[in-house]
Protein backbone atom coordinates (compact mmCIF):
# COMPACT_ATOMS: atom_id res chain seq x y z
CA UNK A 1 60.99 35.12 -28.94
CA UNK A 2 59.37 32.74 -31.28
CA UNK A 3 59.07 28.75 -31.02
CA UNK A 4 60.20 27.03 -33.52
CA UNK A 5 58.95 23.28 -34.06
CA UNK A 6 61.23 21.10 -36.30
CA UNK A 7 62.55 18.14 -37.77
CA UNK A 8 66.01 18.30 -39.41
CA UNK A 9 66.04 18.68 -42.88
CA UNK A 10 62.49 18.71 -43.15
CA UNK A 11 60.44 22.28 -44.30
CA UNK A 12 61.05 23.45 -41.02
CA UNK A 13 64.67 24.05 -42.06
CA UNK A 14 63.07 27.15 -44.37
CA UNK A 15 61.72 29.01 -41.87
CA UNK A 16 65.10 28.66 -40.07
CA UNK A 17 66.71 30.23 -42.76
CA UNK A 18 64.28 33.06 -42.79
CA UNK A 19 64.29 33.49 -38.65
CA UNK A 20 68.59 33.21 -39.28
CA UNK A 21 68.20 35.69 -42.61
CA UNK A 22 65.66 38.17 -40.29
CA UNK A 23 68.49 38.12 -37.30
CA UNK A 24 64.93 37.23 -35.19
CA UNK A 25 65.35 35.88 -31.86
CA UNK A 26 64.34 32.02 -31.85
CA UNK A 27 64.11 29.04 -29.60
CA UNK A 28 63.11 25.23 -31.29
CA UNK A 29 62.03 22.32 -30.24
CA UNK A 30 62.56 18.83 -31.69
CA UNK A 31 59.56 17.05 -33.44
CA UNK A 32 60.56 13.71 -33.42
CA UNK A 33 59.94 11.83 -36.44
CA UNK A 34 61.77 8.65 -35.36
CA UNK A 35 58.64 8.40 -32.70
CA UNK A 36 55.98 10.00 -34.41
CA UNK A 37 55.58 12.92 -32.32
CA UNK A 38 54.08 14.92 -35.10
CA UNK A 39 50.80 12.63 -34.36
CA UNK A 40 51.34 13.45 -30.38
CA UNK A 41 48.21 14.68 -28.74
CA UNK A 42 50.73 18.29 -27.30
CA UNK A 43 51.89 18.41 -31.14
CA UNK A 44 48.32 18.55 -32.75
CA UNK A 45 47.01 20.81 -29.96
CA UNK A 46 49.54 23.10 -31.73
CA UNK A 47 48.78 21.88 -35.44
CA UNK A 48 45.93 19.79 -35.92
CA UNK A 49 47.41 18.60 -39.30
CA UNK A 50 50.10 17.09 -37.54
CA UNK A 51 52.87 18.91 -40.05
CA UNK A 52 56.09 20.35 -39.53
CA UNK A 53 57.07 22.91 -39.29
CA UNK A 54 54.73 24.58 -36.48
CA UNK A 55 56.03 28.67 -35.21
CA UNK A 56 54.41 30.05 -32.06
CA UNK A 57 54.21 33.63 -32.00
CA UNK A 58 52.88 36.08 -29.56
CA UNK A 59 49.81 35.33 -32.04
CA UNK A 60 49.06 31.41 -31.48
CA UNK A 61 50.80 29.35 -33.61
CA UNK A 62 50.97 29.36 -37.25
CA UNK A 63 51.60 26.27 -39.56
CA UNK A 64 51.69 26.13 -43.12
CA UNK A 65 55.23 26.53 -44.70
CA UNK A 66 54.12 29.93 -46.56
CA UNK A 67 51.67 31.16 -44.35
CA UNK A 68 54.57 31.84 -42.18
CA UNK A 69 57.30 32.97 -44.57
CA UNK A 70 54.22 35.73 -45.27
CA UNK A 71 53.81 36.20 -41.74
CA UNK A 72 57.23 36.91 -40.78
CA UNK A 73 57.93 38.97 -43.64
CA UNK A 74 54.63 41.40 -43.04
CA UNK A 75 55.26 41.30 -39.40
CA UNK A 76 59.03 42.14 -39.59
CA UNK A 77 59.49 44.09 -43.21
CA UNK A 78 61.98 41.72 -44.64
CA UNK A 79 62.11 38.95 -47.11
CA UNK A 80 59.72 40.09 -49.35
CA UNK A 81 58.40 42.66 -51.23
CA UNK A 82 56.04 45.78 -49.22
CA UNK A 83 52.76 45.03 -48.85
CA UNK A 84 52.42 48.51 -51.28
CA UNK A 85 55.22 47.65 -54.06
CA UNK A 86 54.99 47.01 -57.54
CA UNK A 87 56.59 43.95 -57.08
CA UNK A 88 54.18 42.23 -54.44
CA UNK A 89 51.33 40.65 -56.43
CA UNK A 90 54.35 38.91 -58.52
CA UNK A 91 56.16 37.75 -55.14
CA UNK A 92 52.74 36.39 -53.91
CA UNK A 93 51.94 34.74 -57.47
CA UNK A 94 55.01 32.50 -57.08
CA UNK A 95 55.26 31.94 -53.51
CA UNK A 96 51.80 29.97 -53.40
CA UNK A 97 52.99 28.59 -57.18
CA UNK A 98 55.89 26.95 -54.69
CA UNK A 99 53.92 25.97 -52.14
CA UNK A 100 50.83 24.77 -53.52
CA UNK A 101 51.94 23.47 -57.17
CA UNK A 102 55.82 22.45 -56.85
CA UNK A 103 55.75 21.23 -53.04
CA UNK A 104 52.83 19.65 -53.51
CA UNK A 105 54.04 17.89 -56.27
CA UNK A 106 57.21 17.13 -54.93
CA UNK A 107 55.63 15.39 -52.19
CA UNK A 108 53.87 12.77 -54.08
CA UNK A 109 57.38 12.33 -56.21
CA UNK A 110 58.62 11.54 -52.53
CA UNK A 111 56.19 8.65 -52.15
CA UNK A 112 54.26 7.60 -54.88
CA UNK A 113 53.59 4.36 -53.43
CA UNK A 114 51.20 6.57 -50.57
CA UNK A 115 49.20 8.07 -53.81
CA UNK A 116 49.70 5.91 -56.95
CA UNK A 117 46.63 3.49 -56.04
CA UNK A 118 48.30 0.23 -56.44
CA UNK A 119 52.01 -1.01 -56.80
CA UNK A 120 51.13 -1.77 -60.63
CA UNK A 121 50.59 1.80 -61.10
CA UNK A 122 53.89 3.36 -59.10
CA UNK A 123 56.47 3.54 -62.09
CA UNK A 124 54.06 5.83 -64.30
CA UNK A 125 52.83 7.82 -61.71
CA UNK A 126 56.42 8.72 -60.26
CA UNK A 127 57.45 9.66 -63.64
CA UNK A 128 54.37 11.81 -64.42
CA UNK A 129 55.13 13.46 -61.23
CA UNK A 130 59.10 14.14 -62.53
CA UNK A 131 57.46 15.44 -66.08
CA UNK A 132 55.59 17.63 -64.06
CA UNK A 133 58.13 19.31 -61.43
CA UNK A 134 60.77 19.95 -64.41
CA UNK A 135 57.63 21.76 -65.76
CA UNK A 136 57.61 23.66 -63.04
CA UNK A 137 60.68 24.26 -62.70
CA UNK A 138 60.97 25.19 -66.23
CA UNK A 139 58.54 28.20 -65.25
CA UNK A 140 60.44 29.41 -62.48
CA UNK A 141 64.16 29.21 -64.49
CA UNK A 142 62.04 31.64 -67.13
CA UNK A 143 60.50 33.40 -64.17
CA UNK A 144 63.60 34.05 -62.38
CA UNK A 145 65.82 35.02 -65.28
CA UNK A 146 63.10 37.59 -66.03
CA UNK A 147 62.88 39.09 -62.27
CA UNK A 148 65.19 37.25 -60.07
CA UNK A 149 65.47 39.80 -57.30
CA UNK A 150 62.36 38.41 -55.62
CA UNK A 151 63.84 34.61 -55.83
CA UNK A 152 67.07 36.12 -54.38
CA UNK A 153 69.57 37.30 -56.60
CA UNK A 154 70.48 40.68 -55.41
CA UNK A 155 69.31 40.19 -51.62
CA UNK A 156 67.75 37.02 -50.27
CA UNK A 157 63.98 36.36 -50.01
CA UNK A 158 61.51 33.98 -47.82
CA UNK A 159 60.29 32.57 -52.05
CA UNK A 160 64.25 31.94 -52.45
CA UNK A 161 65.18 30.47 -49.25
CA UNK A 162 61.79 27.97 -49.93
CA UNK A 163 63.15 26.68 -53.71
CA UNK A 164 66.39 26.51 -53.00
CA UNK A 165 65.55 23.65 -49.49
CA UNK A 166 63.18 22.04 -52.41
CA UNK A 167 65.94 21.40 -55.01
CA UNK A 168 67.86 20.47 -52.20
CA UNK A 169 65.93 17.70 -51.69
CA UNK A 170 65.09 16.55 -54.99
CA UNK A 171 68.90 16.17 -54.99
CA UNK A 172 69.17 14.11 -52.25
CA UNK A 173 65.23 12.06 -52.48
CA UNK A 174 63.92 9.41 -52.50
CA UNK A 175 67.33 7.96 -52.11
CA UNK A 176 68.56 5.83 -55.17
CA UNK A 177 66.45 7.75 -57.86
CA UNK A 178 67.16 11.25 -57.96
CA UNK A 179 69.86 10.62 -61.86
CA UNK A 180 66.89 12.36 -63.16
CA UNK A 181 67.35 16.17 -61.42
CA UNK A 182 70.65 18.21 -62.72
CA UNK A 183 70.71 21.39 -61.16
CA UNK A 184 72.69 22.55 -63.84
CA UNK A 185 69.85 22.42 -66.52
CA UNK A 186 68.21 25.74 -64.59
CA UNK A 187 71.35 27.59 -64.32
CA UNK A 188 69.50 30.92 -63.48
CA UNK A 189 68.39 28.74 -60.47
CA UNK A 190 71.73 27.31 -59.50
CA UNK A 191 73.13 31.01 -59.28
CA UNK A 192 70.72 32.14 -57.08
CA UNK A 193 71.44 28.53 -54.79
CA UNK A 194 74.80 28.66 -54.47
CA UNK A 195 74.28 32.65 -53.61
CA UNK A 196 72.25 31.55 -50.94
CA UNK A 197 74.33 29.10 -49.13
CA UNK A 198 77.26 30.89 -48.34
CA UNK A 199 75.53 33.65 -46.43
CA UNK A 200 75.55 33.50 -42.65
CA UNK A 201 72.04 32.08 -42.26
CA UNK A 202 72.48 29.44 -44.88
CA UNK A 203 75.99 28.48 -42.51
CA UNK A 204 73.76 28.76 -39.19
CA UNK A 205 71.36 26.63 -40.52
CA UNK A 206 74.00 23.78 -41.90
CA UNK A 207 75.53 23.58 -38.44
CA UNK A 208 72.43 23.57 -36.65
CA UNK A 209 71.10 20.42 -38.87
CA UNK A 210 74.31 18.96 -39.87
CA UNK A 211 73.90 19.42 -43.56
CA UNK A 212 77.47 20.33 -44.82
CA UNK A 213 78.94 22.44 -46.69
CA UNK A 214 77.26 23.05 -49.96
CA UNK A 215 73.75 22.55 -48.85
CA UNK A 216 71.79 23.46 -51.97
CA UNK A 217 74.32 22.93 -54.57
CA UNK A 218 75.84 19.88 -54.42
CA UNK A 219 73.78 18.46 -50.65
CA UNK A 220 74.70 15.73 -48.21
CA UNK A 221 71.85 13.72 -46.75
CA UNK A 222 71.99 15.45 -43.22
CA UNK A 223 74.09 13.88 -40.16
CA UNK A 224 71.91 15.96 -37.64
CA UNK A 225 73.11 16.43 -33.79
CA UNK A 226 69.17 15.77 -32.83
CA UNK A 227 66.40 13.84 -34.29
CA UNK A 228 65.91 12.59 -37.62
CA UNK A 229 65.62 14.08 -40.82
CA UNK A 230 63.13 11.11 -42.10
């Protein structure tokens, strides 16, 4: 059985949907963001970085949103493409593209005031950071239209499961500025969303972390049972 460590509605919720999606066996355990507990001494004896989500596996414990939707799907044969098929080096391409370019990115769209440098400076940088996620996003709509199996289309995928939580939450964040993002303008995209949240592990997952109904297509800030989801 693996440990999963979690806040609602945080990037834990997409390994969720992948241990929901894989049918895997699973027990988690609340990271408390209310209290910090990310930054408790037990919590970064698990990951030093002090991030959520955190999985332990008969292996240790991995961190890193991606490192474990790899792990999983190597370890388990689902979710992505074989190691050996023509479609791999593509999957991997855009998996770290998520990861390391669009989450990243989103990120310092969530709080520009943490990375802007002062408070005169907040306004341009936030909407450099919005020029540059639509970019992105621009490149997956053209991406996905081209070969959308991988992002979930014809069966679902650890890379689709990981965009669709991230356009959940430019949806829904920071709260009061989000008249920018229309789903609708990558409509390749929103197929592939709403796909994805009517299967049974998309459902799981919404009852688990209170999230409603439509949870990537048209998302509710999350009422959670346990813990917060900021």
């Amino acid at each position: 059985m693996y440990r999963l460590h979690f806040a609602p509605d945080n990037a834990s919720l997409i390994v969720r949907l992948a241990l929901e999606e894989m049918g895997l066996a699973y027990e988690t355990r609340l990271v408390d963001r209310r209290r910090r507990a990310q930054d408790s001494a037990a919590y970064r004896r698990l990951n030093p970085a002090g991030l959520i989500p955190t999985l332990e596996t008969p292996d240790g414990p991995i961190a890193e949103t991606g490192a474990i939707l790899l792990w999983l799907s190597d370890r388990h044969g689902a979710l992505a493409p074989s190691v050996t098929g023509p479609a791999r080096a593509a999957y991997l391409h855009w998996l770290f593209f998520t990861a390391n370019t669009l989450h990243a990115d989103i990120r310092l769209h969530f709080y520009p005031d943490r990375h802007a440098g002062s408070d005169a400076c907040v306004p341009a940088f936030a909407a450099a950071t919005r020029t540059r996620i639509a970019r992105h996003l621009d490149i997956l709509e053209g991406v996905a239209a081209q070969a959308p199996d991988w992002l979930g289309a014809a069966a679902p995928t650890g890379l689709g499961y990981y965009l669709a939580c991230l356009l959940r939450w430019l949806a829904l964040y920071p709260e009061g500025a989000t008249n920018w993002f229309d789903l609708a303008t990558w409509p390749t995209l929103a197929r592939i969303l709403a796909a994805l949240e009517t299967r049974p592990a998309g459902l799981a997952a919404a009852r688990a972390e209170g999230l409603g109904q439509t949870i990537f297509t048209r998302p509710a800030l999350a009422v959670p049972p346990v813990g917060s989801a900021t």
